[in-house]
Protein backbone atom coordinates (compact mmCIF):
# COMPACT_ATOMS: atom_id res chain seq x y z
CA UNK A 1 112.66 69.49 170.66
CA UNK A 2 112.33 65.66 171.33
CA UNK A 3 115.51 65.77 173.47
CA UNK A 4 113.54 67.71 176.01
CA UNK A 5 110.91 65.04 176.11
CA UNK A 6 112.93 62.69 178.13
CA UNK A 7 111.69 64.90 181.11
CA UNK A 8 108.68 64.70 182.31
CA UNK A 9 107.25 68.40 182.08
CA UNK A 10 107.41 69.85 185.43
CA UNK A 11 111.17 68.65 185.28
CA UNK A 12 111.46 70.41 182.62
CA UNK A 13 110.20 73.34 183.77
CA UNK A 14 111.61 73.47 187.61
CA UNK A 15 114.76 72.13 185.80
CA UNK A 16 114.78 75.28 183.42
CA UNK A 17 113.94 77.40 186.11
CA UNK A 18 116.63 76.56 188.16
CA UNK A 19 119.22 77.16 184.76
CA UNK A 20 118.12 80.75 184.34
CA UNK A 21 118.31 81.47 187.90
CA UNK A 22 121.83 79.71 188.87
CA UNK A 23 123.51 80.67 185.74
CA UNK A 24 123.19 84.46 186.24
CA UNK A 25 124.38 84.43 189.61
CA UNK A 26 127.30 81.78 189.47
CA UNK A 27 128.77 84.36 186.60
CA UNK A 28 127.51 87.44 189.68
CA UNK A 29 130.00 85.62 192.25
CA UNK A 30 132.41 84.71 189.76
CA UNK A 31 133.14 88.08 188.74
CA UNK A 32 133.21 89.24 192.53
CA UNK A 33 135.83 86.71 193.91
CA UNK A 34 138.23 87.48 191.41
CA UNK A 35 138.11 90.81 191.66
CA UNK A 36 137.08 91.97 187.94
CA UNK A 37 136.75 95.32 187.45
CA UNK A 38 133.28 95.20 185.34
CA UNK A 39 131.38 98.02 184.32
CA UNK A 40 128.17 99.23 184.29
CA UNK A 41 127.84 98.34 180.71
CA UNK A 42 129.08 95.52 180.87
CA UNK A 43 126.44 94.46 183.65
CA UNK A 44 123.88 95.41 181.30
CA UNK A 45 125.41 93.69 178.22
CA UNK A 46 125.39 90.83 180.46
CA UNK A 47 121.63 90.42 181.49
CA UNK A 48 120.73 90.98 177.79
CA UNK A 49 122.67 87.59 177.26
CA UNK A 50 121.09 86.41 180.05
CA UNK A 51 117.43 86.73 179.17
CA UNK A 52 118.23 86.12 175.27
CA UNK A 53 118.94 82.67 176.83
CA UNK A 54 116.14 82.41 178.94
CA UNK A 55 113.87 83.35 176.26
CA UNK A 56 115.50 80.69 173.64
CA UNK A 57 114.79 78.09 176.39
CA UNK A 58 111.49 78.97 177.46
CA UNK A 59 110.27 78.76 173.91
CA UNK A 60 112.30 75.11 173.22
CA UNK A 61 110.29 74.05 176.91
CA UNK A 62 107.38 75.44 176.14
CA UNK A 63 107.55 73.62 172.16
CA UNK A 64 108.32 70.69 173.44
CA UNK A 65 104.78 70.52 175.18
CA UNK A 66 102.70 71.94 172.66
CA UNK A 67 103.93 70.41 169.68
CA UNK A 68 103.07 66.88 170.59
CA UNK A 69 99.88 68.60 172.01
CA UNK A 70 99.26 69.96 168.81
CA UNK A 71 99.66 66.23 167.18
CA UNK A 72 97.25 64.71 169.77
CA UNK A 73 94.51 67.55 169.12
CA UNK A 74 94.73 67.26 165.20
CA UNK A 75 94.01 63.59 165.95
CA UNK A 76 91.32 64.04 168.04
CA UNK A 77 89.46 66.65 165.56
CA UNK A 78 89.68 64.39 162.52
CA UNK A 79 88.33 61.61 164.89
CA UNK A 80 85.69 63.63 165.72
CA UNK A 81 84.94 65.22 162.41
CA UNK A 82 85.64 62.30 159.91
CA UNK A 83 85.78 59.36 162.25
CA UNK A 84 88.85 58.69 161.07
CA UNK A 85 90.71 56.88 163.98
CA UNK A 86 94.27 57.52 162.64
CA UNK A 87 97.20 56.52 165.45
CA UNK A 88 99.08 59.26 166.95
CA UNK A 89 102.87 59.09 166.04
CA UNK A 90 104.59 60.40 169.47
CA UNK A 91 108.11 58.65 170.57
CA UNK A 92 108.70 61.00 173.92
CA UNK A 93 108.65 59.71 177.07
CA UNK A 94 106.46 62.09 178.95
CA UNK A 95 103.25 62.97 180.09
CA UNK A 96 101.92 63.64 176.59
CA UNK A 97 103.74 60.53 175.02
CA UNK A 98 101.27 58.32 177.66
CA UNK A 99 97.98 60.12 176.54
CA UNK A 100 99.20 59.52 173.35
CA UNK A 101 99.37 55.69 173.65
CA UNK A 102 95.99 55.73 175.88
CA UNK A 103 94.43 57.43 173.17
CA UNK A 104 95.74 55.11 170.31
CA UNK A 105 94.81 52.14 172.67
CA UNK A 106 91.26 53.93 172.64
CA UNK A 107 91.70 54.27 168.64
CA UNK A 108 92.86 50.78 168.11
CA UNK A 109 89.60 49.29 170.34
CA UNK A 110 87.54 51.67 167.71
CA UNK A 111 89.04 50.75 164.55
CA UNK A 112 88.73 46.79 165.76
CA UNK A 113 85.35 47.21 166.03
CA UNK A 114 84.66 49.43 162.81
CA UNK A 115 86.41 46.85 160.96
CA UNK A 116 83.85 43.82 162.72
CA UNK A 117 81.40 45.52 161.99
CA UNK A 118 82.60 46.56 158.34
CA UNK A 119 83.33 42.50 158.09
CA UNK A 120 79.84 41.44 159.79
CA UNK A 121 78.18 43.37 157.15
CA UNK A 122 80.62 42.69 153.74
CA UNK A 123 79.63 38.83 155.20
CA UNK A 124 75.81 39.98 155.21
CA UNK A 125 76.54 41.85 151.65
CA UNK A 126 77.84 38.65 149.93
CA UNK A 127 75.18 36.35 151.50
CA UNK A 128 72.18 38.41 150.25
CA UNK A 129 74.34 39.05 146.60
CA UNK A 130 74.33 35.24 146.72
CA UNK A 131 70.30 34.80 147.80
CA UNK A 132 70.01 37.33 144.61
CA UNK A 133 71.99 35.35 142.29
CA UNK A 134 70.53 32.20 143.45
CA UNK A 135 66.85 33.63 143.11
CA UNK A 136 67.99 34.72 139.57
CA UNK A 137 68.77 31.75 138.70
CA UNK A 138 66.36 29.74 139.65
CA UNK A 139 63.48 32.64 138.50
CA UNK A 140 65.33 32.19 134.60
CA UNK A 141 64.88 28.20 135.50
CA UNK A 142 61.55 28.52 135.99
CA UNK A 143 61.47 30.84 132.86
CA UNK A 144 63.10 28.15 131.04
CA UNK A 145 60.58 25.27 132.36
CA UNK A 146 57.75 26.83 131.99
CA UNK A 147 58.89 28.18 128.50
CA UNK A 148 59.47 24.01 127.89
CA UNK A 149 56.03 23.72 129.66
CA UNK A 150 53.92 26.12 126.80
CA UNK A 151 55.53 24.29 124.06
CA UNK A 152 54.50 20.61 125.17
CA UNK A 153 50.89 22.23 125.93
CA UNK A 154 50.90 23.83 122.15
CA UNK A 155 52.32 20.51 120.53
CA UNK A 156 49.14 18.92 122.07
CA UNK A 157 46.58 20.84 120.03
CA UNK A 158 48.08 19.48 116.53
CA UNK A 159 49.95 16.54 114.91
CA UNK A 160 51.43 18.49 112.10
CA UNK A 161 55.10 18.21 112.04
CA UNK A 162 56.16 21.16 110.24
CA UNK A 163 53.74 23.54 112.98
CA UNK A 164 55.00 21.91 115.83
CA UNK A 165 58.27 22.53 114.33
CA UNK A 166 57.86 25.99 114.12
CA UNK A 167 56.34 26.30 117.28
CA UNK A 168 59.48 24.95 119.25
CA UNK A 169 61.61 27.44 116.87
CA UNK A 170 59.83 30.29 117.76
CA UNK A 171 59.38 29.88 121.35
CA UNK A 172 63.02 28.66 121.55
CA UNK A 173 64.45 32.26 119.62
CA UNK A 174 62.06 34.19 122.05
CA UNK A 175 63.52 32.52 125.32
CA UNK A 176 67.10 31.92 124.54
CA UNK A 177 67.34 35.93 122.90
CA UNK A 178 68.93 34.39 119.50
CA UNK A 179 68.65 36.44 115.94
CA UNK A 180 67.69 32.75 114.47
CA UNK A 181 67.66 28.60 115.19
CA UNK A 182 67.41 25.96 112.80
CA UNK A 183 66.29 22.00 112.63
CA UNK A 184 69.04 20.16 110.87
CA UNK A 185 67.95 16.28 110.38
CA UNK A 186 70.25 13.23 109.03
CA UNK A 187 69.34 11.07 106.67
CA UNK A 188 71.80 8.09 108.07
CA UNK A 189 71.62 6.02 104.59
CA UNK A 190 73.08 9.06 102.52
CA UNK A 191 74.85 11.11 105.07
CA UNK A 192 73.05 14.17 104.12
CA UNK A 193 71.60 16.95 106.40
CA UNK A 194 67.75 18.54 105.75
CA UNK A 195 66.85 21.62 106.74
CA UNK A 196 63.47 20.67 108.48
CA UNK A 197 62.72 24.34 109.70
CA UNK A 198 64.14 27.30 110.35
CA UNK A 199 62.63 30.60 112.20
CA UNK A 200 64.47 34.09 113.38
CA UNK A 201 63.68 36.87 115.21
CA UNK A 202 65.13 38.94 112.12
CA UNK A 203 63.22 37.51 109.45
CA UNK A 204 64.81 39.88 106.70
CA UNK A 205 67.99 37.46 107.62
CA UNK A 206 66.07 34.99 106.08
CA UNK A 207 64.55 35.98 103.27
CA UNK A 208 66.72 34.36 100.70
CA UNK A 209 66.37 31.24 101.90
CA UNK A 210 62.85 29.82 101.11
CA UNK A 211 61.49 26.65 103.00
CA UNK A 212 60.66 24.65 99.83
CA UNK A 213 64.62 25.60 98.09
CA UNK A 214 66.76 24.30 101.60
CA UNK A 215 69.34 21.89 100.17
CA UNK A 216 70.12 18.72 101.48
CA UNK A 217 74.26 19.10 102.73
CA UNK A 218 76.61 16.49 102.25
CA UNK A 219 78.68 15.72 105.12
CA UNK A 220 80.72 13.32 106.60
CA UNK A 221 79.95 12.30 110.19
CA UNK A 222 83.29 14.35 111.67
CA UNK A 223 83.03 17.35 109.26
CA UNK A 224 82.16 20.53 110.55
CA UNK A 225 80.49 21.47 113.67
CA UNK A 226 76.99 19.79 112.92
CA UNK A 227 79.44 16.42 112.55
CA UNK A 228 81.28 16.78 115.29
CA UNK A 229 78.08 16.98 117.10
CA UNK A 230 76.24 14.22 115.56
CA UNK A 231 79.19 12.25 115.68
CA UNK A 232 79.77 12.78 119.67
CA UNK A 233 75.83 13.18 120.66
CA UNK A 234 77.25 16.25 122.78
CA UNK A 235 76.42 20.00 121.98
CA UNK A 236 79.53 22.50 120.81
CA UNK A 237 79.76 26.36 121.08
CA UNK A 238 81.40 28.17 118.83
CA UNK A 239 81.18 31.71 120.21
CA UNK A 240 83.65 33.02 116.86
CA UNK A 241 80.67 32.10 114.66
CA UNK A 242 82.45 31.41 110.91
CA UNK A 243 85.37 31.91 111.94
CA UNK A 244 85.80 28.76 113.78
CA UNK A 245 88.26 26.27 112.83
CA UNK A 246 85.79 23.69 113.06
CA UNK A 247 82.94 25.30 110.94
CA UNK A 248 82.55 23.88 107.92
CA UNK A 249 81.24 25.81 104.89
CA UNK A 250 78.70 25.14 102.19
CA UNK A 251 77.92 26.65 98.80
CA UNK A 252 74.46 27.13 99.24
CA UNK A 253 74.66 28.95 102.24
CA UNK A 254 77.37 31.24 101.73
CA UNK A 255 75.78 34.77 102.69
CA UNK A 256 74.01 33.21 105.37
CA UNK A 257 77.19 32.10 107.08
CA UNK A 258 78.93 35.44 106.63
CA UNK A 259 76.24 36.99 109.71
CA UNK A 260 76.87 33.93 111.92
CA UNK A 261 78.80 35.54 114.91
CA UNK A 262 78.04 33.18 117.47
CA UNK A 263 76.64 29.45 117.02
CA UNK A 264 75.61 26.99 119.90
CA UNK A 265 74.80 23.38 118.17
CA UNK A 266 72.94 20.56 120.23
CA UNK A 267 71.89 17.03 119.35
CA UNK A 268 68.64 15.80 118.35
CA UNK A 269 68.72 12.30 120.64
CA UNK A 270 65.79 9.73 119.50
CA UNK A 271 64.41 8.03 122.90
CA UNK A 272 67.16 4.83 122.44
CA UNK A 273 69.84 7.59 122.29
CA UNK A 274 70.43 7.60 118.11
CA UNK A 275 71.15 10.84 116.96
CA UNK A 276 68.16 12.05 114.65
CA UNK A 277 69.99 15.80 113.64
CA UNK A 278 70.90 19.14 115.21
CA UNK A 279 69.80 21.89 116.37
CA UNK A 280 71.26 25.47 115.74
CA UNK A 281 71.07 28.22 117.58
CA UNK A 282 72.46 31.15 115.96
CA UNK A 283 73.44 34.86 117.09
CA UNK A 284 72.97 35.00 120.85
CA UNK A 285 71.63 39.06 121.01
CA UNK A 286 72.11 39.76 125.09
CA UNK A 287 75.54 38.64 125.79
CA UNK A 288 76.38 38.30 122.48
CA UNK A 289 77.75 34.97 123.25
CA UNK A 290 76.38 31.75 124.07
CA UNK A 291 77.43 30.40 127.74
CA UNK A 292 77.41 26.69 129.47
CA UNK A 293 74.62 27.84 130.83
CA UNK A 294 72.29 27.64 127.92
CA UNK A 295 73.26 24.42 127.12
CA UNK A 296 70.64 22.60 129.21
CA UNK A 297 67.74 24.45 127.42
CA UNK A 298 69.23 23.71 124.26
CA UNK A 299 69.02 20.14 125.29
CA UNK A 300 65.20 20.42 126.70
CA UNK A 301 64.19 22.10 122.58
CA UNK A 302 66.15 18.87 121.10
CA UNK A 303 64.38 16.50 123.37
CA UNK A 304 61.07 18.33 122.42
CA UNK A 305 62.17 18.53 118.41
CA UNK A 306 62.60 14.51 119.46
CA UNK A 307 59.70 14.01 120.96
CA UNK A 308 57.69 15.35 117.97
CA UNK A 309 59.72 13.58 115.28
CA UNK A 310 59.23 10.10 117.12
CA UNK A 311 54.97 11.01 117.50
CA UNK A 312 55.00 12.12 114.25
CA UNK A 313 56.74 8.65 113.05
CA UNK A 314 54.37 6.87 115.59
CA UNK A 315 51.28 8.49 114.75
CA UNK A 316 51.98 7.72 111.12
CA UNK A 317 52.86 3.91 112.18
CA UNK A 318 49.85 3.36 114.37
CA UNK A 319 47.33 4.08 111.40
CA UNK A 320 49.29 2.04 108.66
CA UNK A 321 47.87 -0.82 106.21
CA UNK A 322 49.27 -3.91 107.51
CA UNK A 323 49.93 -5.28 104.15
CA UNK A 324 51.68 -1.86 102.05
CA UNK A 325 53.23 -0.27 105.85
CA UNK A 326 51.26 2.73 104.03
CA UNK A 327 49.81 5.59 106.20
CA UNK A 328 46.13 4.62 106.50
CA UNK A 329 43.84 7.03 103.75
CA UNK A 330 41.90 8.85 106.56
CA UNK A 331 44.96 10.39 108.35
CA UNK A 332 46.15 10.64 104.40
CA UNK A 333 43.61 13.11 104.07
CA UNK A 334 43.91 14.68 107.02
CA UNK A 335 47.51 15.38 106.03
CA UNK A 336 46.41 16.32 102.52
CA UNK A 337 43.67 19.24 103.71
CA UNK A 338 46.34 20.68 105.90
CA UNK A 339 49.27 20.79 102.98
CA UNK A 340 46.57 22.17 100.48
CA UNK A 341 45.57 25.42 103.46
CA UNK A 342 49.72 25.34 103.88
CA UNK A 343 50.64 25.97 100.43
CA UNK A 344 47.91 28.53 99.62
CA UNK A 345 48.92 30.37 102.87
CA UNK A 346 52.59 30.38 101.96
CA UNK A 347 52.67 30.14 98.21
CA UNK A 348 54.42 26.80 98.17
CA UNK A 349 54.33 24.39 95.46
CA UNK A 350 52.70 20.58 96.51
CA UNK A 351 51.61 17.71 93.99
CA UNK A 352 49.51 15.05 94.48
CA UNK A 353 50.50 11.53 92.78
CA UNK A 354 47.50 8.95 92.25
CA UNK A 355 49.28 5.25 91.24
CA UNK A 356 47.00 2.44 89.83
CA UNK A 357 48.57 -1.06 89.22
CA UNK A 358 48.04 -1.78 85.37
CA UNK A 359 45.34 -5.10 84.79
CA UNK A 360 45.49 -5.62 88.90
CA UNK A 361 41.98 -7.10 88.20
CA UNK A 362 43.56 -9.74 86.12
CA UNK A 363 46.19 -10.80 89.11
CA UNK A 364 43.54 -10.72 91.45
CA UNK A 365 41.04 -13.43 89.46
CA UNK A 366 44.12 -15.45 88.10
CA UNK A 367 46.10 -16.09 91.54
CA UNK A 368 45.21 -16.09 95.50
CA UNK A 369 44.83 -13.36 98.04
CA UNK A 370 47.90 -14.27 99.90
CA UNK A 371 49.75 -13.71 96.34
CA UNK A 372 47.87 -10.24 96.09
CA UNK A 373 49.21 -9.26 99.87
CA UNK A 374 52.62 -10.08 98.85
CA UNK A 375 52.38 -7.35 95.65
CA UNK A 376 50.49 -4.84 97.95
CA UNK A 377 54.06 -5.27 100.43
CA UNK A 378 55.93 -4.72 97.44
CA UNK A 379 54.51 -2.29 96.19
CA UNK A 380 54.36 -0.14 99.68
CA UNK A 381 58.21 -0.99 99.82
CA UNK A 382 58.61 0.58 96.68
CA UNK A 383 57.22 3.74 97.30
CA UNK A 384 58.91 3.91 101.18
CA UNK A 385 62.13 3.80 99.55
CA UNK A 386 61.38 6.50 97.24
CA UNK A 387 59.59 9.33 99.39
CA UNK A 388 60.78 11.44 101.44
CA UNK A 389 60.75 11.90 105.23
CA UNK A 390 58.05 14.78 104.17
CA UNK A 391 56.15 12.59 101.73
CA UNK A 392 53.04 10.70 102.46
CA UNK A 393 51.63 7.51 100.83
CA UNK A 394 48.38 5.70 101.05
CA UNK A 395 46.44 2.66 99.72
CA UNK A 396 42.60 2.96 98.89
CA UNK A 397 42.03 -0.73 97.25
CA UNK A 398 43.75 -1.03 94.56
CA UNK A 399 45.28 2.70 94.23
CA UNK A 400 48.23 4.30 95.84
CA UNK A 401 48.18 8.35 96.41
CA UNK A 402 50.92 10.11 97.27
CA UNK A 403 50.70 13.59 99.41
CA UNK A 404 54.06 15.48 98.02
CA UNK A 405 54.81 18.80 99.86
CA UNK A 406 57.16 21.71 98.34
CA UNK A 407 57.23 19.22 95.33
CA UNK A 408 56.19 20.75 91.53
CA UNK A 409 55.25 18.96 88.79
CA UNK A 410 58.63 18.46 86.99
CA UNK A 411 59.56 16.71 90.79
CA UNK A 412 56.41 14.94 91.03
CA UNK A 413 57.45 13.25 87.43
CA UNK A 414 60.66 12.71 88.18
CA UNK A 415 59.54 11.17 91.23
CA UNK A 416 57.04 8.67 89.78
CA UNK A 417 59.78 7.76 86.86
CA UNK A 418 61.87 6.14 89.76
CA UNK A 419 58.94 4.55 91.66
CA UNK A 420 58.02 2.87 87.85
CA UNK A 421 61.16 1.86 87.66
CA UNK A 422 61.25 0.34 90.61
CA UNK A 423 57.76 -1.57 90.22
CA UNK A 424 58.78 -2.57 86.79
CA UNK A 425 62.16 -4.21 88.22
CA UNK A 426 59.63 -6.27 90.68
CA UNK A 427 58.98 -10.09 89.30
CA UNK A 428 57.07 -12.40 91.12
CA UNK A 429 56.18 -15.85 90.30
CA UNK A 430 52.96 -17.57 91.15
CA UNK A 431 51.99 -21.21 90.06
CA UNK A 432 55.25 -20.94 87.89
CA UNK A 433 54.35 -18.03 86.09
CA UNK A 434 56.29 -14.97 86.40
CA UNK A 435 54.22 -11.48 87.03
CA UNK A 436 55.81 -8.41 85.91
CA UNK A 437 54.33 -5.69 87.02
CA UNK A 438 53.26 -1.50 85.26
CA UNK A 439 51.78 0.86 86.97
CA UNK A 440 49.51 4.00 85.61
CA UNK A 441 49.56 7.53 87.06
CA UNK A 442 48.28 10.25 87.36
CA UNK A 443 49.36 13.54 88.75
CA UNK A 444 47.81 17.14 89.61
CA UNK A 445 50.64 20.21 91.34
CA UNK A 446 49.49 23.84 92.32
CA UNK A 447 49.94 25.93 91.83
CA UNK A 448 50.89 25.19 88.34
CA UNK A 449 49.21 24.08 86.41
CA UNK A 450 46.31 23.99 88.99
CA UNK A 451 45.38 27.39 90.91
CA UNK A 452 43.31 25.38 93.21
CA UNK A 453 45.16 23.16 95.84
CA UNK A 454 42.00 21.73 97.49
CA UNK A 455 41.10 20.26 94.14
CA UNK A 456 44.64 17.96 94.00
CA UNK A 457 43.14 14.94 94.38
CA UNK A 458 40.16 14.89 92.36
CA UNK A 459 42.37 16.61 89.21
CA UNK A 460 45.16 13.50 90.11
CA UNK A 461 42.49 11.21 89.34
CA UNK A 462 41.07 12.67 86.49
CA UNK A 463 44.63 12.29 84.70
CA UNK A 464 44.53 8.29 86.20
CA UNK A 465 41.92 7.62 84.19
CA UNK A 466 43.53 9.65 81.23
CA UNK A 467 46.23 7.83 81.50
CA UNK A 468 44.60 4.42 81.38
CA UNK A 469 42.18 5.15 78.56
CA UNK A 470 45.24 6.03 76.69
CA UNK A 471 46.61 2.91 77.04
CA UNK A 472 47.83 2.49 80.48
CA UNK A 473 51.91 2.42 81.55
CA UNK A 474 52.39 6.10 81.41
CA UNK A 475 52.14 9.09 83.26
CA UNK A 476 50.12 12.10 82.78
CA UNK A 477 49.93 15.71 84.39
CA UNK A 478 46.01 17.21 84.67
CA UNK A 479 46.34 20.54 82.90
CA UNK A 480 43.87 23.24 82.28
CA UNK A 481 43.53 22.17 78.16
CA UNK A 482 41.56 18.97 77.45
CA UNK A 483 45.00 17.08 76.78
CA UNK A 484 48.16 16.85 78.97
CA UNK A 485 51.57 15.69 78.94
CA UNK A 486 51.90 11.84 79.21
CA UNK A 487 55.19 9.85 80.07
CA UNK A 488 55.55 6.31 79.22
């Protein structure tokens, strides 16, 4: 039908006209001039022919018009019904072919302008998606801050290490959405890491592993994660929890490690940038992975967990006897009366150590002051190199008492055997006599053997003076019976 479309219509139609009309009479004068005998029939036969073909080519005109009309109006009624604006495929050369291409011009104007406008407002999409994200983040910034913000205004209402510990802990699993974090510090002489704290959203996860029985780890300063980070002062993730290559495994924590999924470890930096321990978070709950994104948080807790450990050293320094380096016996006390309310709260062991210098009477009449200051430093050496980070020592005169948290008796002995040790191993010479020096003591744990832990002190120096009237040089434990173990 397209062949007919080369026309324009009312060619086509004069043109078709003027077919049916010449071709019957052409064959009329034909037949007359030469004289053919035709019948009547025959005449009829004929003008059947004749309108067969006039009816064949008025219906091949009349398609070729409403065909492509048909096109055109199925065009027009999508347009209209589904704004679709779809172009009209026509490739005659008539009448109908130019409304065609004045209608896709018309259709190609729309769809311009659909898709500007479609464009203006996936533009206007992306920018507010991008005002969203940025207000998100900077909402869980301020989250974050002011999260950072509580702590320092909590850590201002008490000195106590471990509770200010805790305090950053908690608030830190809360905020970041972890099952539990840990304090990890290094002990730089031994190479050995100390659980300082540890606190979970899941405390169940924890139960095996009570405060007072974390062991110190031995590791080497590029072992494991925890090395890696306190050899590099940068934080790791490890988002395949134990099954990272670069976790390191340890005895005592076996079970524990078995639940770690996910693991983001930061460093502990001390204000001139040494690296004082870790901290692990552990178990990120909502994505169950950790991201680069919670690294700076991580780094605000371990400049907190710094900023406690260096007040906590300060505060001890700034009320120390200048002669021993010994924490001063007021903020010894202090310490003591919140260990003894600690320990009855949580059921954990502490001991109380009370040292006396045997005859330190006699050194004091038979030599000078200055040589008295000089054992005092000794002394207070002595017992810094033997307590722990945890322990606290102070000097009253011419007595040394020793606060020793999550310590028992048996480790309170064993303790005091290698400070006697040490003190007997001191010799100092004075007006070219040599001084060698015993020490008496006297020592009082709860809760066994005493229920009370408020009564330490006074119970440590009961068993002092035990110890002295029994000859001085030993050691002895303040039991319930009139009598108690002694240790020479």
């Amino acid at each position: 039908m397209e062949f007919f479309r080369n026309a324009s219509i009312t060619r086509r139609i004069v043109l078709t006209n003027l077919v049916m009309i010449a071709l019957p009479v052409g064959i009329f004068w034909y037949i007359r001039a030469m004289e053919l005998g035709v019948t009547f029939p025959v005449f009829v036969f004929l003008g059947f022919v004749f309108m067969g073909i006039g009816l064949v080519t008025s219906f091949m005109v009349a398609a070729s018009i409403t065909r492509p009309l048909e096109r055109v109006r199925r065009r027009i009624e999508g347009f209209v019904q589904k704004k679709v604006a779809n172009p009209v495929k026509d490739h005659g050369n008539d009448e109908i072919a130019d409304l065609a291409e004045e209608l896709n011009g018309l259709f190609g104007q729309f769809n311009s302008e659909i898709n500007a406008v479609l464009k203006r407002q996936k533009m206007k999409a992306e920018e507010i998606a991008k005002t969203e994200t940025a207000k998100s983040d900077l909402e869980q910034q301020l989250a974050l801050s002011r999260s950072c913000l509580q702590v320092a205004q909590r850590l201002n209402t008490t000195f106590d290490f471990q509770t200010n510990l805790k305090t950053i802990l908690d608030e830190a699993v809360r905020t970041m959405g972890v099952q539990w974090a840990s304090i990890l510090l290094i002990n730089r002489d031994t190479l050995e890491l100390t659980v300082a704290c540890m606190r979970g959203v899941e405390q169940s996860l924890l139960d095996d592993l009570a405060e007072d029985q974390y062991p110190a780890l031995k590791l080497k300063p590029h072992e494991g994660l925890a090395g890696q980070v306190i050899k590099n002062a940068l934080p790791l993730i490890a988002n395949k929890g134990h099954k990272d290559p670069r976790f390191k495994s340890f005895t005592e924590f076996m079970a524990r490690e078995e639940k770690v999924a996910s693991l983001l470890c930061a460093p502990i930096k001390g204000s001139d940038g040494t690296v004082l321990g870790v901290v692990n978070f552990v178990n990120r709950l909502n994505p169950p992975v950790f991201r680069n994104e919670d690294i700076p948080y991580a780094e605000d807790v371990c400049l907190l967990v710094a900023l406690v450990i260096e007040r906590n050293r300060l505060y001890r320094n700034l009320f120390c006897d200048e002669t021993t380096g010994l924490t001063s016996h007021n903020v010894w006390r202090n310490y003591f009366e919140e260990e003894a309310a600690r320990s009855v709260r949580y059921a954990q062991p502490l001991s109380v150590v009370v040292l006396d210098l045997d005859r330190f009477k006699e050194i004091i009449e038979q030599t000078a002051a200055e040589f008295v200051q000089k054992i005092g430093a000794e002394i207070g050496r002595a017992i810094q190199e033997s307590l722990r980070e945890t322990d606290l020592a102070s000097k009253v005169q011419d007595r040394f008492y020793l606060l020793l948290p999550n310590t028992d008796a048996a480790g309170a002995v064993f303790l005091v055997g290698r400070l006697k040790e040490r003190i007997e191993k001191i010799k100092l010479e004075y007006h070219e006599r040599t001084w060698e020096l015993t020490a008496s003591a006297g020592i009082a744990a709860f809760p066994e053997p005493s229920p009370d832990a408020r009564l330490l002190v006074h119970q440590a120096l009961k068993a002092l003076d035990q110890a002295k009237a029994e000859g001085r040089n030993r050691v002895v434990i303040h039991t319930r019976a009139p009598t108690g173990p002694r240790l020479k």
